[in-house]
Protein backbone atom coordinates (compact mmCIF):
# COMPACT_ATOMS: atom_id res chain seq x y z
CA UNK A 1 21.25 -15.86 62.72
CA UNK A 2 20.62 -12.24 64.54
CA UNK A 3 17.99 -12.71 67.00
CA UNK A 4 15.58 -10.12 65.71
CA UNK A 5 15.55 -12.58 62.56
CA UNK A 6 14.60 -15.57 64.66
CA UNK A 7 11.76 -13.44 65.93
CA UNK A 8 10.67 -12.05 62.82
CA UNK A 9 10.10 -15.66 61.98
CA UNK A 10 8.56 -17.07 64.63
CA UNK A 11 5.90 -14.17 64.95
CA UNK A 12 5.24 -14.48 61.17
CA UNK A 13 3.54 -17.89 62.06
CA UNK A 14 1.44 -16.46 64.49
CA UNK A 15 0.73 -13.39 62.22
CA UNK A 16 -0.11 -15.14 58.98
CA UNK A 17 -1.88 -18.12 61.03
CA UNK A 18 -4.46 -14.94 62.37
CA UNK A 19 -4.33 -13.26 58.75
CA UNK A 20 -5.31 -16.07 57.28
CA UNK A 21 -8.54 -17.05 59.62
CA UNK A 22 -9.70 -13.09 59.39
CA UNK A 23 -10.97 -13.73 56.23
CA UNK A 24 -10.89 -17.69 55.91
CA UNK A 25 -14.77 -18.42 55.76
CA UNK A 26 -15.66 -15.13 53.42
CA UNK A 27 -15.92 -16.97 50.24
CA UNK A 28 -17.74 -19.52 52.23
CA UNK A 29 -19.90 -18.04 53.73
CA UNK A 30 -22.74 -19.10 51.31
CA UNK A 31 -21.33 -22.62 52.11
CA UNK A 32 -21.81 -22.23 55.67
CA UNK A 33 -25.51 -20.45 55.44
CA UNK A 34 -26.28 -23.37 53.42
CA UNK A 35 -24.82 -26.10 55.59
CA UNK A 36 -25.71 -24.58 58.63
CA UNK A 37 -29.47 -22.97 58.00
CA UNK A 38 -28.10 -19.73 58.54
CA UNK A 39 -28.99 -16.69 58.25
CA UNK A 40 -27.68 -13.25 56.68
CA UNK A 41 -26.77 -11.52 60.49
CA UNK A 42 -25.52 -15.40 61.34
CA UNK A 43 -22.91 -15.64 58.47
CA UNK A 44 -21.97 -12.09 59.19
CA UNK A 45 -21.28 -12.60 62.68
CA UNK A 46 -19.43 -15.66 61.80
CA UNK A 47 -16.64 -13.32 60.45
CA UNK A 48 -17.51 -10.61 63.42
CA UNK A 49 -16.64 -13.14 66.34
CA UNK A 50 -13.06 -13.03 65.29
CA UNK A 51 -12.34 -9.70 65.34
CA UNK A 52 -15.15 -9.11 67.70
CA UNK A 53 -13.14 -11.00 70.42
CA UNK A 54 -9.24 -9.98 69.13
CA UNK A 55 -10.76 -6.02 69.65
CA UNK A 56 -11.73 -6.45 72.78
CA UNK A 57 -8.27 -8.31 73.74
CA UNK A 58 -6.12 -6.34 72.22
CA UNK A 59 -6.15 -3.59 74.99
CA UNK A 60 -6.28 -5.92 78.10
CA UNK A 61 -3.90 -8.16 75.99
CA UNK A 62 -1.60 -5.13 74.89
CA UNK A 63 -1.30 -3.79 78.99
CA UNK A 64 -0.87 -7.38 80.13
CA UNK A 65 2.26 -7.82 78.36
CA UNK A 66 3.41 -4.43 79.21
CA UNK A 67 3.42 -5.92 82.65
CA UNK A 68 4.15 -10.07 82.39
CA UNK A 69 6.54 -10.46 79.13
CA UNK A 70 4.91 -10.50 75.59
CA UNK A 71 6.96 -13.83 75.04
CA UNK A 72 4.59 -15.40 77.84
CA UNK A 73 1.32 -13.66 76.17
CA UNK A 74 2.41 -14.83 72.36
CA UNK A 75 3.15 -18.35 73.57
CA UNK A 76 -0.22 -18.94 75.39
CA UNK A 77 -1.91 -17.03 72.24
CA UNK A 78 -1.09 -20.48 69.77
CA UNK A 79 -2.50 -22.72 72.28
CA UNK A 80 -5.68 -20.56 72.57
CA UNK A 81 -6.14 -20.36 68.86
CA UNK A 82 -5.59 -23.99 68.40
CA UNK A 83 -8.27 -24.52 70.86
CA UNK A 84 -10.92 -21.95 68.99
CA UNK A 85 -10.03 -23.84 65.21
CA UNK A 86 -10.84 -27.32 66.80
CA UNK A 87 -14.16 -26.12 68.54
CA UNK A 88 -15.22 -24.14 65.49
CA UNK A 89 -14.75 -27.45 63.01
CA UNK A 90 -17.02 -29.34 65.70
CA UNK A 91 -19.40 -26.60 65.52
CA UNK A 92 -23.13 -27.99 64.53
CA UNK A 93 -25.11 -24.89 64.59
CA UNK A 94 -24.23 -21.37 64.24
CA UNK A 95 -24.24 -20.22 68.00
CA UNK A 96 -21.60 -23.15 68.28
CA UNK A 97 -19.59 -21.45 65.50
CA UNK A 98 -19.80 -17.86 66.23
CA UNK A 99 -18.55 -18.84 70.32
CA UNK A 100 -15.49 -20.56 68.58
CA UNK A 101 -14.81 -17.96 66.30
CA UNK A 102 -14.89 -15.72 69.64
CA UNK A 103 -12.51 -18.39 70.92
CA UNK A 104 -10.08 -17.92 68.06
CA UNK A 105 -10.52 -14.47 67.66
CA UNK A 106 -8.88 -14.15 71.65
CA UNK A 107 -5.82 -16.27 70.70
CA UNK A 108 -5.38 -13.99 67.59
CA UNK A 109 -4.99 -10.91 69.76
CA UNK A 110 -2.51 -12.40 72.02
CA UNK A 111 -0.32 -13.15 68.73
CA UNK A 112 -0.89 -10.00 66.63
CA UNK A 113 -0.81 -7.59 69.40
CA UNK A 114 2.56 -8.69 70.16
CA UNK A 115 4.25 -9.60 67.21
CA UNK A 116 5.03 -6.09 66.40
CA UNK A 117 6.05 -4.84 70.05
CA UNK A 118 8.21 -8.32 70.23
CA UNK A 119 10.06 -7.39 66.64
CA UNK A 120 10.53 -3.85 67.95
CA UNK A 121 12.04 -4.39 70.71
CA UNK A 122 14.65 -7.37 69.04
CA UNK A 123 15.22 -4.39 65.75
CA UNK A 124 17.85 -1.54 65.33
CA UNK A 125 16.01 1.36 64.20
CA UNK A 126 17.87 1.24 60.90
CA UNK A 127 16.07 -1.78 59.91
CA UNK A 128 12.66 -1.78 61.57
CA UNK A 129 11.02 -0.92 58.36
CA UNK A 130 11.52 -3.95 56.84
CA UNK A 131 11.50 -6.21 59.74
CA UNK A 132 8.38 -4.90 60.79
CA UNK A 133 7.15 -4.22 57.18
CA UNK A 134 7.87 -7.74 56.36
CA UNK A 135 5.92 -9.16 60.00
CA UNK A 136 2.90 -6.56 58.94
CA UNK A 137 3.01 -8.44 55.16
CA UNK A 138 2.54 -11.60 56.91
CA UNK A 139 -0.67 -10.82 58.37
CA UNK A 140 -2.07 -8.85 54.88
CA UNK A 141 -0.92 -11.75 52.97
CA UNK A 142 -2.45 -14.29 55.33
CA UNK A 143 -6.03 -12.36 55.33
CA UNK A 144 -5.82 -12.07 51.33
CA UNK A 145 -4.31 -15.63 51.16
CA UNK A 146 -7.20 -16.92 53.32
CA UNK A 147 -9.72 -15.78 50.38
CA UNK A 148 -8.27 -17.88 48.17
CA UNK A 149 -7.64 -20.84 49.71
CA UNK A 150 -10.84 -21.06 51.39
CA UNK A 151 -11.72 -21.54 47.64
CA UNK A 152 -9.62 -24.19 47.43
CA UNK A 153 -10.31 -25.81 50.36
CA UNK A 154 -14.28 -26.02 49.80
CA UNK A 155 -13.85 -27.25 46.29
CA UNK A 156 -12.53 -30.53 47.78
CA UNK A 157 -14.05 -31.12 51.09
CA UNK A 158 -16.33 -29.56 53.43
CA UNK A 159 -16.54 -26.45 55.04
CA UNK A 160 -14.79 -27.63 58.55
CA UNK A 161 -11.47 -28.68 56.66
CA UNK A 162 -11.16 -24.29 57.23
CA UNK A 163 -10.36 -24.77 60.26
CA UNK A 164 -8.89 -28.45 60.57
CA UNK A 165 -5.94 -27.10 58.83
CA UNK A 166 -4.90 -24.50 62.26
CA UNK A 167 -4.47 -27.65 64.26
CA UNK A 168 -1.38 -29.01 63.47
CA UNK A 169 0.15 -25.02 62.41
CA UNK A 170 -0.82 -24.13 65.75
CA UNK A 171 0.70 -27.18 67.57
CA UNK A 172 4.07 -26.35 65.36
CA UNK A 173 3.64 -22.33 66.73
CA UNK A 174 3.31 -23.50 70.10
CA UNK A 175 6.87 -25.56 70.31
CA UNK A 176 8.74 -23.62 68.52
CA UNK A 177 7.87 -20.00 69.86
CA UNK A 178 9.10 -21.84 73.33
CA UNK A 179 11.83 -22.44 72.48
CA UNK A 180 13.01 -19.91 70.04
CA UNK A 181 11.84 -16.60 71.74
CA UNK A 182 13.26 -14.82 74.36
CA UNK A 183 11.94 -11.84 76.65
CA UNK A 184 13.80 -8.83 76.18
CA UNK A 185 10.48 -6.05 76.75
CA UNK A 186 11.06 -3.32 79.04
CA UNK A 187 8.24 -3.98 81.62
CA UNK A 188 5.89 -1.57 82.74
CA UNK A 189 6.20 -0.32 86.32
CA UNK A 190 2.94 -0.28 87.81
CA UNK A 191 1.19 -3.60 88.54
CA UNK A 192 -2.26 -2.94 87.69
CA UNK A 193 -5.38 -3.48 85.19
CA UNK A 194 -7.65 -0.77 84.18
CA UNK A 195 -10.88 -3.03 84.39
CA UNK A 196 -13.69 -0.54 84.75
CA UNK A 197 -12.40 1.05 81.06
CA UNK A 198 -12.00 -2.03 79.87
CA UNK A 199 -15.47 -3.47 80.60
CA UNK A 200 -16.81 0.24 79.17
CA UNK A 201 -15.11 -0.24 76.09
CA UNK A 202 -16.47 -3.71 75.47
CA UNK A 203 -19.25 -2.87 75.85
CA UNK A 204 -19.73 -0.19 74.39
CA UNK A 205 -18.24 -1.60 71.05
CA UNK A 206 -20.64 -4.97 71.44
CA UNK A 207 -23.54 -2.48 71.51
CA UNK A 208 -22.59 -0.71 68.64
CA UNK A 209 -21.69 -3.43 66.47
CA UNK A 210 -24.83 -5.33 67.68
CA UNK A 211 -26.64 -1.75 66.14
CA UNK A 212 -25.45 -1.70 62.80
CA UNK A 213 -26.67 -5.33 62.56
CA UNK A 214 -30.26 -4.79 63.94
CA UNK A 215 -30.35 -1.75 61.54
CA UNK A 216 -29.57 -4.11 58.51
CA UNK A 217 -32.68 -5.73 59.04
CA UNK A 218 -35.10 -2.85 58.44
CA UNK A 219 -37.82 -0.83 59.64
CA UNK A 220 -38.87 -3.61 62.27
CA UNK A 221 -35.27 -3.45 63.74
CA UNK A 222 -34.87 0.14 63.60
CA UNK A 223 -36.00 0.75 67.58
CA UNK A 224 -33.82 -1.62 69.15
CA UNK A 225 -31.52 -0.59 66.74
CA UNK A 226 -31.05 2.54 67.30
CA UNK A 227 -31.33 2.11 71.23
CA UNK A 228 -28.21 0.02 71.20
CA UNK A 229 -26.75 2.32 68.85
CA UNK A 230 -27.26 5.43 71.30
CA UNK A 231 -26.06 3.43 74.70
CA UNK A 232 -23.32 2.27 72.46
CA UNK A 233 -22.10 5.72 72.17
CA UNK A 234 -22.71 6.66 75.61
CA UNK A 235 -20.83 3.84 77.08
CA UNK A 236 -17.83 4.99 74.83
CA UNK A 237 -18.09 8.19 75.35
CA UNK A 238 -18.14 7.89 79.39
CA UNK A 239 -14.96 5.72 78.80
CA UNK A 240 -12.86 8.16 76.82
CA UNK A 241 -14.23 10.54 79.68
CA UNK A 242 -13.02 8.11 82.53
CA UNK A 243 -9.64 7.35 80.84
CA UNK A 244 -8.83 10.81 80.56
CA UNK A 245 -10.04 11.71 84.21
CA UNK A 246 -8.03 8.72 85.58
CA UNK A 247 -5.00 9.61 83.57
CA UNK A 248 -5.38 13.02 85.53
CA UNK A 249 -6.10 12.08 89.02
CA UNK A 250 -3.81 8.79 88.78
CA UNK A 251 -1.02 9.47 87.19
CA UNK A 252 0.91 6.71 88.43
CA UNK A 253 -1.87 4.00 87.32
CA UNK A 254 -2.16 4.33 83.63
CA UNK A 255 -5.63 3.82 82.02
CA UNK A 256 -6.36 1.05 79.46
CA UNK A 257 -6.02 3.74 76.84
CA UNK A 258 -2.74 5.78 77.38
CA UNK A 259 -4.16 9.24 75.82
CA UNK A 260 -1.12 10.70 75.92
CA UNK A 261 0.30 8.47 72.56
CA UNK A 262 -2.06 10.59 70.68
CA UNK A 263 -0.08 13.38 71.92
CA UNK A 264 2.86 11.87 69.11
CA UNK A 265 1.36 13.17 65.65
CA UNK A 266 3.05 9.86 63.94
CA UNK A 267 1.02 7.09 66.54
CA UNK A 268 -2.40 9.29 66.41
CA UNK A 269 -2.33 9.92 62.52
CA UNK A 270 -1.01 6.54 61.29
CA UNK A 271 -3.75 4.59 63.61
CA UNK A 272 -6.71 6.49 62.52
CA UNK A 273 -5.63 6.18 58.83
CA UNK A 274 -5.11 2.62 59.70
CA UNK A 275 -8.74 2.79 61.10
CA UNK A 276 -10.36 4.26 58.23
CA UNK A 277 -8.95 2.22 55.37
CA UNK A 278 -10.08 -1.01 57.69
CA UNK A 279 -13.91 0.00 57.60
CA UNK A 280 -13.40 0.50 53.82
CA UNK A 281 -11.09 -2.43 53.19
CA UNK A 282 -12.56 -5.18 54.43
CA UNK A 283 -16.03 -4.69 53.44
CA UNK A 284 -15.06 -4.43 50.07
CA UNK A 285 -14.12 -7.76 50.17
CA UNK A 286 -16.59 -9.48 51.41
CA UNK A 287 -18.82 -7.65 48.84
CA UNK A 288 -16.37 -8.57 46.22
CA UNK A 289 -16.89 -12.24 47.20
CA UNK A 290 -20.39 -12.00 46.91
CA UNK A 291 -20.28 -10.41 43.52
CA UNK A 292 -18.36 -12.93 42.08
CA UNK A 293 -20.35 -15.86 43.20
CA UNK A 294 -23.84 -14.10 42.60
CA UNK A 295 -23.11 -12.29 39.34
CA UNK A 296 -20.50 -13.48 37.56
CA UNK A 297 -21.38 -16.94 38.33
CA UNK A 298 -18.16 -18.06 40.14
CA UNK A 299 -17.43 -21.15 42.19
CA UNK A 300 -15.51 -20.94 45.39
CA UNK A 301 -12.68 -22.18 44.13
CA UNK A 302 -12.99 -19.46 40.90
CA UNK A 303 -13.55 -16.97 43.18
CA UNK A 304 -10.19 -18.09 45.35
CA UNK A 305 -8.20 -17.44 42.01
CA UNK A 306 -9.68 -14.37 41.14
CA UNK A 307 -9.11 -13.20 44.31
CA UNK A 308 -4.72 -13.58 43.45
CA UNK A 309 -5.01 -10.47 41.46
CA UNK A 310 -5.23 -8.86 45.11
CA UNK A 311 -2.28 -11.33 46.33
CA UNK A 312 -0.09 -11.14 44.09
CA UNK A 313 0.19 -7.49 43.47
CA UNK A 314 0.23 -7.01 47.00
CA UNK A 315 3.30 -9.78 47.77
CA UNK A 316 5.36 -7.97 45.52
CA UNK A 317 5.09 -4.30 46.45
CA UNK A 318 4.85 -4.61 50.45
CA UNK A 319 8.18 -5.69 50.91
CA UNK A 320 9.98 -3.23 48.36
CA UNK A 321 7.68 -0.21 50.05
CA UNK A 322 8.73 -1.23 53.48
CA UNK A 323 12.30 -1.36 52.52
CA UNK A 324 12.53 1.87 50.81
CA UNK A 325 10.34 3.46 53.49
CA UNK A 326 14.11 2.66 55.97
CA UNK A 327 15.62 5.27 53.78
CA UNK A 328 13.16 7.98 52.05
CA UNK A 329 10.50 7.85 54.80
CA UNK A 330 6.97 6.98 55.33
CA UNK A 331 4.86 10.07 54.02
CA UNK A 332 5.05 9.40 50.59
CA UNK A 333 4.62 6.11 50.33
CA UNK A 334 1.76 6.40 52.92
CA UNK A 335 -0.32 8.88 51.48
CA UNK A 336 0.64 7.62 48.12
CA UNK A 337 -0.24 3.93 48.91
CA UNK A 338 -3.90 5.18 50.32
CA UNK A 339 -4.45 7.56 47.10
CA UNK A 340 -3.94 4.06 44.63
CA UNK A 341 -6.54 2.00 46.88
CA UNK A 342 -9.03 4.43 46.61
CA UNK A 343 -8.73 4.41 43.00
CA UNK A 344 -9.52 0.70 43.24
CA UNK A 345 -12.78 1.40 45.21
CA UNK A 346 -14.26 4.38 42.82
CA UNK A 347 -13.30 1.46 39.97
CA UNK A 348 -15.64 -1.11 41.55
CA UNK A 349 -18.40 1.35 42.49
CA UNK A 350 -18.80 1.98 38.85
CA UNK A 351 -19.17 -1.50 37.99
CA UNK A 352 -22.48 -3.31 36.37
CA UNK A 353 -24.21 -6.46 35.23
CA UNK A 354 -22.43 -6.08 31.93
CA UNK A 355 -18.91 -5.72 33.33
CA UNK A 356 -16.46 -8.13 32.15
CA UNK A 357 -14.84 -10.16 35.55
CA UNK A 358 -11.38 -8.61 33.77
CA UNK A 359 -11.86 -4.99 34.72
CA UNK A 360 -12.65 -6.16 38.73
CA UNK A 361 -9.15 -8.22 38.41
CA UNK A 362 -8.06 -4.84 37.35
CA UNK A 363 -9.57 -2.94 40.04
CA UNK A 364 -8.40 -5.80 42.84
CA UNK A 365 -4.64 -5.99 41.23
CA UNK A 366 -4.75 -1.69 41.99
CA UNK A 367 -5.75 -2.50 45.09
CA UNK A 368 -3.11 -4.80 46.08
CA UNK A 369 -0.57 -2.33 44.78
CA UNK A 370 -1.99 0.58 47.23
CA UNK A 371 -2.06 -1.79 50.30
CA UNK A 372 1.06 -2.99 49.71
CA UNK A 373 2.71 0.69 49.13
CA UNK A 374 1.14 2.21 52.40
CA UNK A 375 0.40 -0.79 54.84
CA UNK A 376 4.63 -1.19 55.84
CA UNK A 377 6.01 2.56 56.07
CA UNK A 378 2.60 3.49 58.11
CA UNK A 379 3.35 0.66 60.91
CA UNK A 380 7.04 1.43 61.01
CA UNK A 381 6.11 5.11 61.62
CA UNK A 382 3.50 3.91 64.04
CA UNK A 383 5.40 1.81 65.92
CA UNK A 384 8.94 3.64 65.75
CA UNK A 385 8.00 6.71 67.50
CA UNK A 386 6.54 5.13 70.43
CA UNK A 387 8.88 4.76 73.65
CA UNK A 388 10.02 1.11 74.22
CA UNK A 389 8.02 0.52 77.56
CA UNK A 390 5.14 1.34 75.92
CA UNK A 391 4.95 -0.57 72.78
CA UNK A 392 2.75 -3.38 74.51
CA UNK A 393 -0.53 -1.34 74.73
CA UNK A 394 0.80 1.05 71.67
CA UNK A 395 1.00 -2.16 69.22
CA UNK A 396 -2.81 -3.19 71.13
CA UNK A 397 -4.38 0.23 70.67
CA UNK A 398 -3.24 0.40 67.19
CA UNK A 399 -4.43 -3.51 65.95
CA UNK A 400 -7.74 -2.32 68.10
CA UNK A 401 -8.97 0.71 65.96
CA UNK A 402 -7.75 -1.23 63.22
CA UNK A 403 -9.96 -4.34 64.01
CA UNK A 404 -12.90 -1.92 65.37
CA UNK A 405 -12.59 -0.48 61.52
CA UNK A 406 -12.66 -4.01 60.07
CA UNK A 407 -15.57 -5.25 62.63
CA UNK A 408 -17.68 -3.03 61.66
CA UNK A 409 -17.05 -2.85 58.30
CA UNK A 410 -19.00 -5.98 57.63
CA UNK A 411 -21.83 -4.76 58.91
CA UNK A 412 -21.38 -1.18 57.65
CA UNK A 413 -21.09 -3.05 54.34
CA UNK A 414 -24.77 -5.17 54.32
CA UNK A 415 -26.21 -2.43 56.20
CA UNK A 416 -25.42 0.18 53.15
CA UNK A 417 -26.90 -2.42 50.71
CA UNK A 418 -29.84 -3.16 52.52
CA UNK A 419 -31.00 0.69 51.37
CA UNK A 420 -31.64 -0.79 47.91
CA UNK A 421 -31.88 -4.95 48.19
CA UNK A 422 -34.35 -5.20 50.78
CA UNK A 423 -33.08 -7.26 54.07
CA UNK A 424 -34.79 -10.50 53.44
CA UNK A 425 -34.21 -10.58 49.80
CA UNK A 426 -30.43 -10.51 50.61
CA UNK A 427 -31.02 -12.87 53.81
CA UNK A 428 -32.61 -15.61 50.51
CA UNK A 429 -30.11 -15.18 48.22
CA UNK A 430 -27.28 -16.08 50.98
CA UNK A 431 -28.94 -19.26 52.13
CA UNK A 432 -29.92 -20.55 48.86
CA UNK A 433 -26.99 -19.77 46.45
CA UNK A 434 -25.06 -22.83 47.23
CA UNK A 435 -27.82 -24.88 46.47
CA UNK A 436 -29.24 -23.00 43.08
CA UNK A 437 -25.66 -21.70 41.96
CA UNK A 438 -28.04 -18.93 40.92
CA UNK A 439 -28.88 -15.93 42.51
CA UNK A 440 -32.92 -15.85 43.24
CA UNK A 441 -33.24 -12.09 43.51
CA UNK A 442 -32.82 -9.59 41.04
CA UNK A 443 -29.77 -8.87 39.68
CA UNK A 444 -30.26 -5.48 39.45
CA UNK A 445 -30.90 -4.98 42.96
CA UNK A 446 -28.03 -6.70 44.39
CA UNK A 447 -25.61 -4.56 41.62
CA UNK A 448 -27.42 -1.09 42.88
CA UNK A 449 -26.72 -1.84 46.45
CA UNK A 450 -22.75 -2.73 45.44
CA UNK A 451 -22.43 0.01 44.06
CA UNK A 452 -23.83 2.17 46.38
CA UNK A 453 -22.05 0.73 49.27
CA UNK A 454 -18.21 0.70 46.90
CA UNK A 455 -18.32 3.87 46.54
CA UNK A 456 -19.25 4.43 50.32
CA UNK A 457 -16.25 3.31 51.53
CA UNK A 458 -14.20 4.59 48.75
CA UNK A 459 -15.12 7.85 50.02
CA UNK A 460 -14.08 6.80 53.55
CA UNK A 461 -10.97 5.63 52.62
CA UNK A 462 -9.94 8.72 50.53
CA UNK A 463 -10.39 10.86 54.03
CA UNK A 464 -7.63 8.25 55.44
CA UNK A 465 -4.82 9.89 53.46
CA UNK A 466 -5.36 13.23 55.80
CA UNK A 467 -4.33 11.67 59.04
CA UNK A 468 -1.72 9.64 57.02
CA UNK A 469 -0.01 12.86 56.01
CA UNK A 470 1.31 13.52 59.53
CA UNK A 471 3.86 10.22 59.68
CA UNK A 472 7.45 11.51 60.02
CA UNK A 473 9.77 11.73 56.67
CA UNK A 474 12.10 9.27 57.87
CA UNK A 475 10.60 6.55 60.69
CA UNK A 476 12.36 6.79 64.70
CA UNK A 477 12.55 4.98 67.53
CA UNK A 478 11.64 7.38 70.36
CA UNK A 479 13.84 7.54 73.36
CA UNK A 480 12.01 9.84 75.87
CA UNK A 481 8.78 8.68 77.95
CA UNK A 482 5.79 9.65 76.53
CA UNK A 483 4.79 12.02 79.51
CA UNK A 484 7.34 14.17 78.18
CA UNK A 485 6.16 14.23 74.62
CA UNK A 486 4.38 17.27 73.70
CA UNK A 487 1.64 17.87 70.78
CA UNK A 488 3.13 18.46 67.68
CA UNK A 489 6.29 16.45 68.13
């Protein structure tokens, strides 16, 4: 077997292991407020740990195996993870569960930001479409997959079986990634970290995600809300300032954030779309989630199988798009892909207590089909025109401003819907629905606020097809260093 095949399926463990614990406790997360006295901002920040911590990896993660080997990085990445999952099924409160879902979240940076830069380097450009298409898939169908057999899973045991299950996977990764992966990465140079950006960008993201959830909880948050929200921005802002600035006076020490990849129009426009469709992706399906067990009455495990309509339009069209994207390019099937999931989000924003659970399978099975056009050809653009010693913090920066998008999309999500269900209304209906198995505020409320946030992020997803308009025609694998790129290129 070619090597880049034994990659490809060694990282698709790692990928789809991560996939599938992004979004493993959404359709428990009533489950888990219930078990665990939670509250609202708890259960939220149960699913922000994860990509909470990956985020804030991903960059220290992505320059670290720039410099030691991203074989070293992915294999230490399983046994992390596999650490996190047991912690998080001991977990007895939700302080316990939110640090092991930080825990996790670290391990799943050191696979994902590597999987791509490891297939990349192992791929002839000719097929890094599909190779890398097929890696991407992994991690879309693990996250999707995760929604539906969370369902499963908490329709025959309890909530801390989510997590049981990583044990023995991640054992399996660990062995087999040792002995099945080689390093062939082009290492960086310089032998240096970037800590004061990195320590301004984490906190600077903490602070802001910490923001949007203090503003969820109304007028008595708003202060502190808005405080963090401000030195959030600040701290960000000075570190874009210092990055550039060191970039400048350093040349030979590259910053955490190489500025000059935005200089290649494929990298900078494929990320941000990337970016945007995150904050509108993945709080539409947490919402989703919620709408199904509130209003149409669902059970986990009924909400698991609705939740295939997503799936399994998705598994079928991501691997044809990323193999046609090899030979007609990624533009079309890009902007195309992004056009079809919006379509899905204006259908559930105009949704009601009368609709029939039929026209949201419709809606989800649309949005499967968009994802799966455009997710593929947009990372093989992404990751094809970026020079080979710099795929390591390229493949980092881009899974960053991805998971920054799907971080605080969670919140952005409850924090839109808390403009028409009131904050503590919400907070009771989390912690009491899997008692009741009815909701115990107002329908009517819950469906305004839905809507209202849908059609939100519809909105913000629609603006990612502008960015996604600048990937080449037909994908490349640069061969220059980027200091000699230009803007425009």
């Amino acid at each position: 077997m070619k090597y880049n095949y034994v990659a490809l399926s060694v990282t698709t463990v790692g990928t789809l292991m991560a996939g599938v614990d992004a979004r493993i406790v959404l359709v428990g997360l009533p489950t888990i407020a219930y078990q665990l006295h939670a509250s609202i901002a708890d259960v939220i920040w149960v699913s922000q740990a994860y990509l909470f911590a990956s985020t804030l990896g991903l960059l220290l993660i992505g320059r670290s195996s720039d410099l030691y080997g991203r074989v070293k990085i992915y294999n230490y990445g399983f046994i992390v993870f596999t650490i996190g999952s047991a912690f998080a099924a001991l977990s007895y409160t939700p302080f316990e569960l939110i640090a092991a879902r930080m825990v996790q979240g670290l391990g799943a940076s050191m696979l994902i930001a590597n999987s791509a830069a490891i297939l990349t380097d192992a791929t002839p450009p000719n097929e890094l479409g599909k190779i890398l298409g097929m890696n991407s898939i992994a991690y879309r169908v693990g996250s999707i997959m995760g929604l539906t057999l969370s369902g499963v899973i908490l329709s025959f045991t309890d909530w801390r079986a989510l997590f049981y299950i990583n044990i023995p996977i991640g054992i399996f990764g660990t062995v087999w990634a040792h002995y099945r992966l080689k390093e062939t990465s082009a290492k960086d140079t310089y032998q240096g970290m970037d800590w004061i950006g990195f320590f301004c960008f984490a906190g600077g993201l903490g602070l802001i995600l910490l923001s949007i959830t203090y503003l969820s909880f109304g007028l008595s948050s708003y202060d502190a809300g808005f405080l963090m929200l401000s030195l959030g921005i600040i701290m960000m802002l000075f570190f874009a300032r210092y990055e550039l600035a060191r970039e400048r006076a350093k040349p030979s020490k590259p910053p955490l954030l190489d500025m000059k990849l935005f200089k290649i129009k494929e990298f900078s426009g494929g990320t941000i779309a990337q970016a945007l469709n995150a904050v509108a992706w993945s709080g539409i399906l947490i919402m989703v989630s919620f709408y199904l067990q509130v209003i149409v009455g669902d059970t986990p495990l009924q909400t698991g199988l609705h939740l295939l309509a997503l799936d399994s339009t998705f598994i079928v069209v991501g691997p044809i798009s990323g193999k046609l994207s090899d030979k007609y390019g990624s533009r079309t099937f890009a902007m195309v892909g992004l056009g079809i999931s919006s379509l899905a989000f204006f259908m559930l924003a105009f949704i009601n207590q009368n609709t029939g659970v039929n026209t949201v399978l419709i809606a989800l099975a649309v949005l499967g089909v968009g994802t799966g056009l455009w997710v593929s050809p947009n990372i093989s653009s992404v990751m094809g025109s970026v020079p080979p010693n710099r795929r390591g913090i390229a493949s980092g920066l881009r899974i960053t401003l991805s998971n920054i998008g799907d971080t605080a999309s969670f919140g952005l999500a409850v924090l839109i819907m808390t403009l028409v269900i009131p904050y503590s209304q919400l907070n009771n209906l989390v912690q009491s629905y899997a008692s009741s198995g009815q909701a115990l505020v107002g329908k009517g409320e819950f469906i305004a606020g839905f809507q209202l946030a849908a059609l939100v992020l519809a909105i913000i997803n629609s603006f990612a097809v502008i960015p996604a308009s600048l990937s080449k025609r037909r994908p490349r694998v640069s061969k220059v260093d980027v200091k000699r790129v230009e803007p425009g290129n």
